[in-house]
PDB file of N, CA and C in Angstrom:
ATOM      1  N   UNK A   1     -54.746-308.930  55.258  1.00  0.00           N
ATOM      2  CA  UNK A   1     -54.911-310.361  55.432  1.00  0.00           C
ATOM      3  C   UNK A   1     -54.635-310.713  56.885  1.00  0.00           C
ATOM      4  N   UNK A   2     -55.269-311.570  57.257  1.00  0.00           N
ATOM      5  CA  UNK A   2     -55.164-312.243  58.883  1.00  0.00           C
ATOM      6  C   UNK A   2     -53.734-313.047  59.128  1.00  0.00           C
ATOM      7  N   UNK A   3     -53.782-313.197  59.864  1.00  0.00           N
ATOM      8  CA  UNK A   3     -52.424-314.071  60.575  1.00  0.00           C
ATOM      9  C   UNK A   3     -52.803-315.270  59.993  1.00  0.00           C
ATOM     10  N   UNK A   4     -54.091-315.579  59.828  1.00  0.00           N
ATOM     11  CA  UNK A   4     -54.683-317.301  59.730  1.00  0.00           C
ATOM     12  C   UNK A   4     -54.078-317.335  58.272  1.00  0.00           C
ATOM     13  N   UNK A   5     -54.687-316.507  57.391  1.00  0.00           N
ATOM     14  CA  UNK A   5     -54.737-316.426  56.296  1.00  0.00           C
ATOM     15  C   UNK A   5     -53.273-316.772  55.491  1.00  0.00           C
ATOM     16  N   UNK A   6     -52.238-315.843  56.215  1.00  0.00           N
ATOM     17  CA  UNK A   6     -50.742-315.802  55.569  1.00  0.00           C
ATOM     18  C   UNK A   6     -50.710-317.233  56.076  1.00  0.00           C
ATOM     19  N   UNK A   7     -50.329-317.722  56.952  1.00  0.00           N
ATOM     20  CA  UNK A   7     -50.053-319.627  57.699  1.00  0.00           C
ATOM     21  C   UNK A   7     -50.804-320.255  56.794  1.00  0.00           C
ATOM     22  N   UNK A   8     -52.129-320.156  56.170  1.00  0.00           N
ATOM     23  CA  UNK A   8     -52.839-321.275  55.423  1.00  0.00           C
ATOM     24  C   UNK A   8     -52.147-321.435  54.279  1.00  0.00           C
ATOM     25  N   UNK A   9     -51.861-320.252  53.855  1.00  0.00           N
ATOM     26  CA  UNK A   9     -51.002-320.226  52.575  1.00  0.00           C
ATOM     27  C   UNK A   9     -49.698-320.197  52.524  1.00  0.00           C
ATOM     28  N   UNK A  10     -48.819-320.313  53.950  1.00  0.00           N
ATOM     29  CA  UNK A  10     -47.462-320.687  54.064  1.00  0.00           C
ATOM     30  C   UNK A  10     -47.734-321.946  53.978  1.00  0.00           C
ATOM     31  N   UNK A  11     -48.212-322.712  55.036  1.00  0.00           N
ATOM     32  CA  UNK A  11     -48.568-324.162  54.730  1.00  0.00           C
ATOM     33  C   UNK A  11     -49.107-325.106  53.259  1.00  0.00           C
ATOM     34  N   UNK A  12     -49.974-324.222  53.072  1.00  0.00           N
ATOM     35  CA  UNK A  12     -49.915-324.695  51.978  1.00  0.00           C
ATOM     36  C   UNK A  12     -49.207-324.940  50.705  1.00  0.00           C
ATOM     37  N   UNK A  13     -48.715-323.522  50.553  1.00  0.00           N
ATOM     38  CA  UNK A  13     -47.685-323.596  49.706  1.00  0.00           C
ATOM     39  C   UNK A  13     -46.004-324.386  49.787  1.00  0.00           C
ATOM     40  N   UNK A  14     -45.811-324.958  51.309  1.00  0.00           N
ATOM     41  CA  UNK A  14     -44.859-325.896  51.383  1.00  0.00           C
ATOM     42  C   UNK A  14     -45.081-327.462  51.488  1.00  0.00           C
ATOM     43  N   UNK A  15     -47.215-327.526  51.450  1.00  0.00           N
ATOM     44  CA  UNK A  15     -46.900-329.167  51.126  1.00  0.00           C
ATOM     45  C   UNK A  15     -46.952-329.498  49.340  1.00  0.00           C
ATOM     46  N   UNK A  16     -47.064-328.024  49.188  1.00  0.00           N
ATOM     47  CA  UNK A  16     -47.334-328.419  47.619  1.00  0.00           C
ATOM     48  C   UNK A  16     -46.400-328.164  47.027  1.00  0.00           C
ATOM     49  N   UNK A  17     -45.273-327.670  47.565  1.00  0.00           N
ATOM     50  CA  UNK A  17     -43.681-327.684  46.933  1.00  0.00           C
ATOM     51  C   UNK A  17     -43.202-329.379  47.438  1.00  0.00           C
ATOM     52  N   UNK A  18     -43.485-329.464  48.432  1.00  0.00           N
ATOM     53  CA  UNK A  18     -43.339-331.268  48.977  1.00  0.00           C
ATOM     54  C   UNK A  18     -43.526-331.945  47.892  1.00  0.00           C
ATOM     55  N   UNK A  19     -44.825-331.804  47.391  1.00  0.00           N
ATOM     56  CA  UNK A  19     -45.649-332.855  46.876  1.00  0.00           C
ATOM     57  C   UNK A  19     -45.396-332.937  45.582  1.00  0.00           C
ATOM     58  N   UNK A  20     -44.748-331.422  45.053  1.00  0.00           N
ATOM     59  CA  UNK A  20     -44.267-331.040  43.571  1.00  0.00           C
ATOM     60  C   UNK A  20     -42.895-331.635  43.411  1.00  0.00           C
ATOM     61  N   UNK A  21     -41.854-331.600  44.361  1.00  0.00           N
ATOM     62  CA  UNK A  21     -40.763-332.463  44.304  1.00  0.00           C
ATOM     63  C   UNK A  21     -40.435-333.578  44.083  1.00  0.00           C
ATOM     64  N   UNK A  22     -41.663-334.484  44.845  1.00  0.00           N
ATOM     65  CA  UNK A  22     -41.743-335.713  44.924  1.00  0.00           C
ATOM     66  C   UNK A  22     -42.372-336.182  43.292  1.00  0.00           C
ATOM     67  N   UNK A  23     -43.196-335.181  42.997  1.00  0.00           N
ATOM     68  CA  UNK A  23     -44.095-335.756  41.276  1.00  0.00           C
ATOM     69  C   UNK A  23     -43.087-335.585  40.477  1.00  0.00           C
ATOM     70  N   UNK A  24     -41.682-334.110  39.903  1.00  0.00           N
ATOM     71  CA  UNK A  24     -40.489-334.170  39.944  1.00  0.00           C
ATOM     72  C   UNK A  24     -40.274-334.829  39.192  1.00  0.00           C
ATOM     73  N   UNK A  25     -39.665-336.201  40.869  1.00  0.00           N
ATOM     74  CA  UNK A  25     -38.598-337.047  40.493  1.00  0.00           C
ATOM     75  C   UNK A  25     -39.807-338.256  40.357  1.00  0.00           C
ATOM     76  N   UNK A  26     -40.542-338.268  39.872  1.00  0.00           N
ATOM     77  CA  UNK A  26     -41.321-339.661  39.467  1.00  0.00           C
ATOM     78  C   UNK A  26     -40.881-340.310  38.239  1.00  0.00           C
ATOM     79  N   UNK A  27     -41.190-341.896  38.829  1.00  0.00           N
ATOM     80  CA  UNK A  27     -40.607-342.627  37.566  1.00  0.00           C
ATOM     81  C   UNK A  27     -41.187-342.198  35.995  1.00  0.00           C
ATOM     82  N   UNK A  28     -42.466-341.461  36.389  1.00  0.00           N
ATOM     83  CA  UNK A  28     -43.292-341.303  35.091  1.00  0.00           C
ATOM     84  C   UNK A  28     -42.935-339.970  34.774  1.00  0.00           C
ATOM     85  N   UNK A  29     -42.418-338.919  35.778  1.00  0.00           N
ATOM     86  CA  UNK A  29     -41.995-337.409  35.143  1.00  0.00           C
ATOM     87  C   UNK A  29     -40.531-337.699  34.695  1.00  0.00           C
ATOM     88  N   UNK A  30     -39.791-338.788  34.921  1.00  0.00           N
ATOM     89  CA  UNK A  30     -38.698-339.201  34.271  1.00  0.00           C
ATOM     90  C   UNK A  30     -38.739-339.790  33.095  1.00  0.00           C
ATOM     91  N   UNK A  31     -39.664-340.540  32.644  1.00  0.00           N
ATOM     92  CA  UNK A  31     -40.137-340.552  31.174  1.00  0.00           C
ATOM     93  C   UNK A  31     -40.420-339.442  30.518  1.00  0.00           C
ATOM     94  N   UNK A  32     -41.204-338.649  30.860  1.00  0.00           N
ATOM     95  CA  UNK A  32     -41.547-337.607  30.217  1.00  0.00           C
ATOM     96  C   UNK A  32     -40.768-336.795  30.129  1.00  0.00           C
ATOM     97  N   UNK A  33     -39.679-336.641  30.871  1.00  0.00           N
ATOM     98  CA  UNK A  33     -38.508-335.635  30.807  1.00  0.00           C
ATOM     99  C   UNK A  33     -37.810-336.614  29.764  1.00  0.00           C
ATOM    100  N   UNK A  34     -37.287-337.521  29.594  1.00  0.00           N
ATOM    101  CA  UNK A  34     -36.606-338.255  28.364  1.00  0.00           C
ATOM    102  C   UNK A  34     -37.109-338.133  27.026  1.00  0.00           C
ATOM    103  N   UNK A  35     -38.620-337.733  27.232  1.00  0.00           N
ATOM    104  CA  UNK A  35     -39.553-338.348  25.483  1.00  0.00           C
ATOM    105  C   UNK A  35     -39.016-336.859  25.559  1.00  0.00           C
ATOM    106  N   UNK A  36     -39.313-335.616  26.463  1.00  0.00           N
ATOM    107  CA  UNK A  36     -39.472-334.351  25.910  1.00  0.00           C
ATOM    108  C   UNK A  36     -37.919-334.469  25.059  1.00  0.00           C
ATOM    109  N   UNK A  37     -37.089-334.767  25.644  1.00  0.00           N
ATOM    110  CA  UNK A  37     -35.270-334.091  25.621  1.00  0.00           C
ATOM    111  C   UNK A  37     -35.133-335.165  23.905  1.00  0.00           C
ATOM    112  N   UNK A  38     -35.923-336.236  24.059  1.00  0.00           N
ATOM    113  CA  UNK A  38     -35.358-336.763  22.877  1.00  0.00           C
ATOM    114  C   UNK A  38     -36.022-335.822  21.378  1.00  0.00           C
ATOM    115  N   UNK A  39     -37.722-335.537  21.789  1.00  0.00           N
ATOM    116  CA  UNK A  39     -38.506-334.890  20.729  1.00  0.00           C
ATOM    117  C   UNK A  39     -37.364-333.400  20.356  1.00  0.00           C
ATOM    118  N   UNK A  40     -36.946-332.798  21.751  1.00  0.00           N
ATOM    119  CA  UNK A  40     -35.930-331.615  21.337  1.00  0.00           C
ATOM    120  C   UNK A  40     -34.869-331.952  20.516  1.00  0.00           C
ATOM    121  N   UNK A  41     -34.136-333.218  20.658  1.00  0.00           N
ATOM    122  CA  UNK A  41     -33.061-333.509  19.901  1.00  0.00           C
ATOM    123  C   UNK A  41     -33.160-333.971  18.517  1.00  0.00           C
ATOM    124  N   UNK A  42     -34.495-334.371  18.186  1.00  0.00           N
ATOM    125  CA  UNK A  42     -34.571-334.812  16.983  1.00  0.00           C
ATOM    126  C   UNK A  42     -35.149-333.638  16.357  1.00  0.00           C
ATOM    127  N   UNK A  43     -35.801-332.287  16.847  1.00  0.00           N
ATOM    128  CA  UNK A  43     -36.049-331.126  16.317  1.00  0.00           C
ATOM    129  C   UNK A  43     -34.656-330.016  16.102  1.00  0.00           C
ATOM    130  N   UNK A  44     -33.456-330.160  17.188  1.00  0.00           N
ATOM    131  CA  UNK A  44     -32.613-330.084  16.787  1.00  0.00           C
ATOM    132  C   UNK A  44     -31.712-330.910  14.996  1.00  0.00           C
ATOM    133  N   UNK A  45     -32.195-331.918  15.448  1.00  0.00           N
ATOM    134  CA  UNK A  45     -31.470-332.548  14.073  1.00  0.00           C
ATOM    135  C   UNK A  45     -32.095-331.919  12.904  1.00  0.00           C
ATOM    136  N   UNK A  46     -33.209-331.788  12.807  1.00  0.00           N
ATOM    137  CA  UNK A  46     -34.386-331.574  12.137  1.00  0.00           C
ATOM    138  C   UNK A  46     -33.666-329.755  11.228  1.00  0.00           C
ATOM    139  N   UNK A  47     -33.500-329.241  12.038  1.00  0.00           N
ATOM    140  CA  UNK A  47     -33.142-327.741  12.070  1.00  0.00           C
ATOM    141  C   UNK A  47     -31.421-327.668  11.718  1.00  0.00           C
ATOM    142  N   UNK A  48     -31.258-328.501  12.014  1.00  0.00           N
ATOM    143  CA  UNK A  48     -29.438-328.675  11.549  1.00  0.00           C
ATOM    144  C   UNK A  48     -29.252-328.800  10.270  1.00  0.00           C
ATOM    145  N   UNK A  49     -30.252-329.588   9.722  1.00  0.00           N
ATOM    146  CA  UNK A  49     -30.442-330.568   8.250  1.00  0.00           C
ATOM    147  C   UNK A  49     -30.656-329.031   7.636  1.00  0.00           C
ATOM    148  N   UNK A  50     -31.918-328.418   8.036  1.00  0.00           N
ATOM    149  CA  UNK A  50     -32.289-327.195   7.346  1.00  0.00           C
ATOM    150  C   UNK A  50     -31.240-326.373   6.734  1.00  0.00           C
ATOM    151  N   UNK A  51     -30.348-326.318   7.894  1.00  0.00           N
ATOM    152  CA  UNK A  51     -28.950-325.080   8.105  1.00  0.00           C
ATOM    153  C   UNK A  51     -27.872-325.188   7.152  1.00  0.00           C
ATOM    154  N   UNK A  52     -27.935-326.625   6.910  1.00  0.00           N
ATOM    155  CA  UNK A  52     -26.731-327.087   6.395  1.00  0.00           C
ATOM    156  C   UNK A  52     -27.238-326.738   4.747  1.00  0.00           C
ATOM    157  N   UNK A  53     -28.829-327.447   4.530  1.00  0.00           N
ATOM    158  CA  UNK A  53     -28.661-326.850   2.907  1.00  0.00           C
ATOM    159  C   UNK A  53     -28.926-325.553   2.612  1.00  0.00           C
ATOM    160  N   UNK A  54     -29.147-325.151   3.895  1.00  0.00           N
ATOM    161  CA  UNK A  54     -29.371-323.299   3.487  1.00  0.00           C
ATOM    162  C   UNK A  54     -27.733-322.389   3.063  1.00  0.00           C
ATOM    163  N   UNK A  55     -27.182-322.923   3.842  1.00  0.00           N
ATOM    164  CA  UNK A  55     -25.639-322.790   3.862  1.00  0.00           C
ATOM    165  C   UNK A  55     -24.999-323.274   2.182  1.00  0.00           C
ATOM    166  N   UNK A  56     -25.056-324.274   2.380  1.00  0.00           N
ATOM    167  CA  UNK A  56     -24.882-325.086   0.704  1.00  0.00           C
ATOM    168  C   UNK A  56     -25.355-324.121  -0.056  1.00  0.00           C
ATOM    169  N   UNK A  57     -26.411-324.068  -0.340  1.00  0.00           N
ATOM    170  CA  UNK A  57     -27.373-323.042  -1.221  1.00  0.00           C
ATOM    171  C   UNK A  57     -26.799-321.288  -1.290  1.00  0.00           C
ATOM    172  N   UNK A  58     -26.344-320.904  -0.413  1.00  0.00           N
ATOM    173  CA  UNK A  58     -25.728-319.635  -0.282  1.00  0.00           C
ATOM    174  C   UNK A  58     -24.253-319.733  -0.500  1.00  0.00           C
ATOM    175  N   UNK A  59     -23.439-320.964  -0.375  1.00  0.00           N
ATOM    176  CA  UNK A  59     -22.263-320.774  -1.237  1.00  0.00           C
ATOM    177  C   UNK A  59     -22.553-321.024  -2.472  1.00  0.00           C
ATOM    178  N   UNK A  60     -23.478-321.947  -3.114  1.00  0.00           N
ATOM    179  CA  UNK A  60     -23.526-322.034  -4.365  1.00  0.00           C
ATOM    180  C   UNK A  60     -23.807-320.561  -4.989  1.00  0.00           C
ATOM    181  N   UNK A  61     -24.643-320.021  -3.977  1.00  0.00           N
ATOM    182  CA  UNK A  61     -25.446-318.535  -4.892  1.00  0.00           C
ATOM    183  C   UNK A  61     -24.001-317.771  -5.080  1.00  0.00           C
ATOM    184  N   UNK A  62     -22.995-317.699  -3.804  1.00  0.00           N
ATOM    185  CA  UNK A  62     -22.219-316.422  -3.856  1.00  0.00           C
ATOM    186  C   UNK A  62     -20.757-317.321  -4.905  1.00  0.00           C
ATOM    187  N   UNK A  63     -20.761-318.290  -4.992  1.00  0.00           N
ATOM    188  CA  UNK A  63     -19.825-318.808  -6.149  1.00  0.00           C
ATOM    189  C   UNK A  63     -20.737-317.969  -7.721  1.00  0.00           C
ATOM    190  N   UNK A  64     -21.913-318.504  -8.095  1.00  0.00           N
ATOM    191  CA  UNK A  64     -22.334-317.991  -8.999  1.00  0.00           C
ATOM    192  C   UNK A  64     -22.213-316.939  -9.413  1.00  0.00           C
ATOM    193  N   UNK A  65     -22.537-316.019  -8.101  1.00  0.00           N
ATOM    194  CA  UNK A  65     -22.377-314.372  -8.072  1.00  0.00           C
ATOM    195  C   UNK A  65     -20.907-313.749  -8.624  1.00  0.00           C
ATOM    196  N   UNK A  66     -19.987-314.548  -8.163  1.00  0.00           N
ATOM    197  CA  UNK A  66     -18.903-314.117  -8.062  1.00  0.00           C
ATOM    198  C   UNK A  66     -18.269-314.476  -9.557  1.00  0.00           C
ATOM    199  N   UNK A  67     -18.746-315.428 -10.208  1.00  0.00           N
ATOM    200  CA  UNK A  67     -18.284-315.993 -11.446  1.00  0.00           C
ATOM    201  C   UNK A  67     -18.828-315.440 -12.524  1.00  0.00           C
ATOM    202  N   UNK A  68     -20.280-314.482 -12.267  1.00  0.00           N
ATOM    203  CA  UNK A  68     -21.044-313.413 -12.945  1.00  0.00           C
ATOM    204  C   UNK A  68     -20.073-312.442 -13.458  1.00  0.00           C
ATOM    205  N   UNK A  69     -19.953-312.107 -12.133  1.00  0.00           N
ATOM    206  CA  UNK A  69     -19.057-310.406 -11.646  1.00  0.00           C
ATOM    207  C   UNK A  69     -17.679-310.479 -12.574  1.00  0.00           C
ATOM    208  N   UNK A  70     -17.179-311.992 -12.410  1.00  0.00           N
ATOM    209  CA  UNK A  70     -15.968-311.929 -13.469  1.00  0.00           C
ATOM    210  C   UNK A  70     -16.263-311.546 -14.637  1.00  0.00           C
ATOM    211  N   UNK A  71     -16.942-312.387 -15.361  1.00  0.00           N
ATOM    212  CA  UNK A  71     -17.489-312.443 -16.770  1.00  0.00           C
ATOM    213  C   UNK A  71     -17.695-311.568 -16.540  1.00  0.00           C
ATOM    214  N   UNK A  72     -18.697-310.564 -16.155  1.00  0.00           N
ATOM    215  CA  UNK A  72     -19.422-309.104 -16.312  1.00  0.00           C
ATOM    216  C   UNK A  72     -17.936-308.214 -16.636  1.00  0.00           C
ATOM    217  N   UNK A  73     -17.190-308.629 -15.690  1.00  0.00           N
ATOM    218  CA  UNK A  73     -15.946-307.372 -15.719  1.00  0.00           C
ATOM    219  C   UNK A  73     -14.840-307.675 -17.335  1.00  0.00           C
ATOM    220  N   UNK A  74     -14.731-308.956 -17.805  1.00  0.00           N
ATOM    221  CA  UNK A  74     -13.869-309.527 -18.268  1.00  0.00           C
ATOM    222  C   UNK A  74     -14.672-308.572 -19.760  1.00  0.00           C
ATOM    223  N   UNK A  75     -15.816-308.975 -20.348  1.00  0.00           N
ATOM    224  CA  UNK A  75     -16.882-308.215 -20.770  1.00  0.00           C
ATOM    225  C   UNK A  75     -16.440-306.543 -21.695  1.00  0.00           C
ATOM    226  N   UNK A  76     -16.549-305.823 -19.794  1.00  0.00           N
ATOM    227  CA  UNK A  76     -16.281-304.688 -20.162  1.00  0.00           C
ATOM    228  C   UNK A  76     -14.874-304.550 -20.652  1.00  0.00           C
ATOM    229  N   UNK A  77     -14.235-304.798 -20.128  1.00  0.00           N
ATOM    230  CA  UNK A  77     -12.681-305.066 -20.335  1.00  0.00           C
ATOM    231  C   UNK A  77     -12.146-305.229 -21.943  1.00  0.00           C
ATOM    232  N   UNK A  78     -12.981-305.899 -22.640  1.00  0.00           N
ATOM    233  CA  UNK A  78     -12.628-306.227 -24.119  1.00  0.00           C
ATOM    234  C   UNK A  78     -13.450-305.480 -24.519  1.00  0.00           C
ATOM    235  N   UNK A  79     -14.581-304.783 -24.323  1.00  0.00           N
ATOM    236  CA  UNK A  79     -15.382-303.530 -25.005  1.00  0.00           C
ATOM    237  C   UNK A  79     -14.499-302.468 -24.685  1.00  0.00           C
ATOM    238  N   UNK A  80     -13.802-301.944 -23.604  1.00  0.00           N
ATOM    239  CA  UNK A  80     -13.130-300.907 -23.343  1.00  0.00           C
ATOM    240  C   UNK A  80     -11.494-300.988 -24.009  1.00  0.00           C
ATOM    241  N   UNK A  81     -11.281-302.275 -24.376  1.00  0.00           N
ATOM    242  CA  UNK A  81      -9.971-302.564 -25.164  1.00  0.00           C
ATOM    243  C   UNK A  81     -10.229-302.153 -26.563  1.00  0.00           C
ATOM    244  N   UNK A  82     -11.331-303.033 -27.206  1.00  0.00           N
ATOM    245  CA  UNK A  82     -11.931-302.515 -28.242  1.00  0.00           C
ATOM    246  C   UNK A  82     -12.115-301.126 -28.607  1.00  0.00           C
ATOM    247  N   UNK A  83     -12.391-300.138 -27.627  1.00  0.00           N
ATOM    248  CA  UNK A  83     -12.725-298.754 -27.843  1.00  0.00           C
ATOM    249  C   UNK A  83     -12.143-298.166 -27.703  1.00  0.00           C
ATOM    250  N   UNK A  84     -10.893-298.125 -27.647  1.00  0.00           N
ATOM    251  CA  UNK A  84      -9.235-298.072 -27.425  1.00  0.00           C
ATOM    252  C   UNK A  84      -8.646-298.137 -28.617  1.00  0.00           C
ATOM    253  N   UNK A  85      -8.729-299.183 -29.249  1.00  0.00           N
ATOM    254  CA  UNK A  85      -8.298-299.401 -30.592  1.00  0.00           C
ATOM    255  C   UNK A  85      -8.998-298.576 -31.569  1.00  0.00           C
ATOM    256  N   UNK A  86      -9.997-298.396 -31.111  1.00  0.00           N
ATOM    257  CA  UNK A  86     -10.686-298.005 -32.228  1.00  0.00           C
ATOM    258  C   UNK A  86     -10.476-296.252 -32.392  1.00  0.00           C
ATOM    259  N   UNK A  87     -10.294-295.896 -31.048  1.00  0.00           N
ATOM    260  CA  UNK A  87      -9.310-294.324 -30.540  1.00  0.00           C
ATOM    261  C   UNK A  87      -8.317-294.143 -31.424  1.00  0.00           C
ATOM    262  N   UNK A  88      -7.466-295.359 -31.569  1.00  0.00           N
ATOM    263  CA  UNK A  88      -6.079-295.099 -32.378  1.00  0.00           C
ATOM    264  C   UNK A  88      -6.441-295.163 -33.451  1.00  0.00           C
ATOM    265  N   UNK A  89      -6.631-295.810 -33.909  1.00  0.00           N
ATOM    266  CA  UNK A  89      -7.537-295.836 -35.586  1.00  0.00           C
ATOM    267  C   UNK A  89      -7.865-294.560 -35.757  1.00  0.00           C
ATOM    268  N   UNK A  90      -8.729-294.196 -35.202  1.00  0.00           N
ATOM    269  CA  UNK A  90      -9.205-292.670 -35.919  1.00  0.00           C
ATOM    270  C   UNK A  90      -8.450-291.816 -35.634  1.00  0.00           C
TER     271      UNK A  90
END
């Protein structure tokens, strides 16, 4: 590349960082930076709501689970008492 060439594109590329700074801080890229941050926050909320009944839903499952597992054990427990007795008997 030429000497001209690198300068056209140093120059250039610093009025268009200028010109990008200045669009930036515009009153209208300051709106648009607010609508974006609010649309994020209400997709945040959005995703929180999700979390929370997914959460709910997985203590309910592992309460259930766990109240199974009793009964299941309590279960064997009086079949294996039962078969015990029934040892002495014979």
């Amino acid at each position: 590349m030429s000497v001209y060439t690198k300068l056209a594109c140093f120059v250039g590329g610093t009025l268009f960082g200028s010109f990008g700074v200045k669009l930036l801080s515009s009153r209208d890229a300051k709106k648009a930076y607010i609508h974006a941050t609010a649309a994020g926050l209400r997709v945040k909320d959005s995703v929180m709501g999700t979390v929370t009944s997914v959460q709910e839903n997985a203590a309910d499952i592992l309460a259930s689970a766990k109240e199974l597992n009793e009964d299941r054990a309590a279960q064997e427990a009086e079949k294996a008492a039962a078969a015990h007795l029934e040892n002495e008997e014979a």
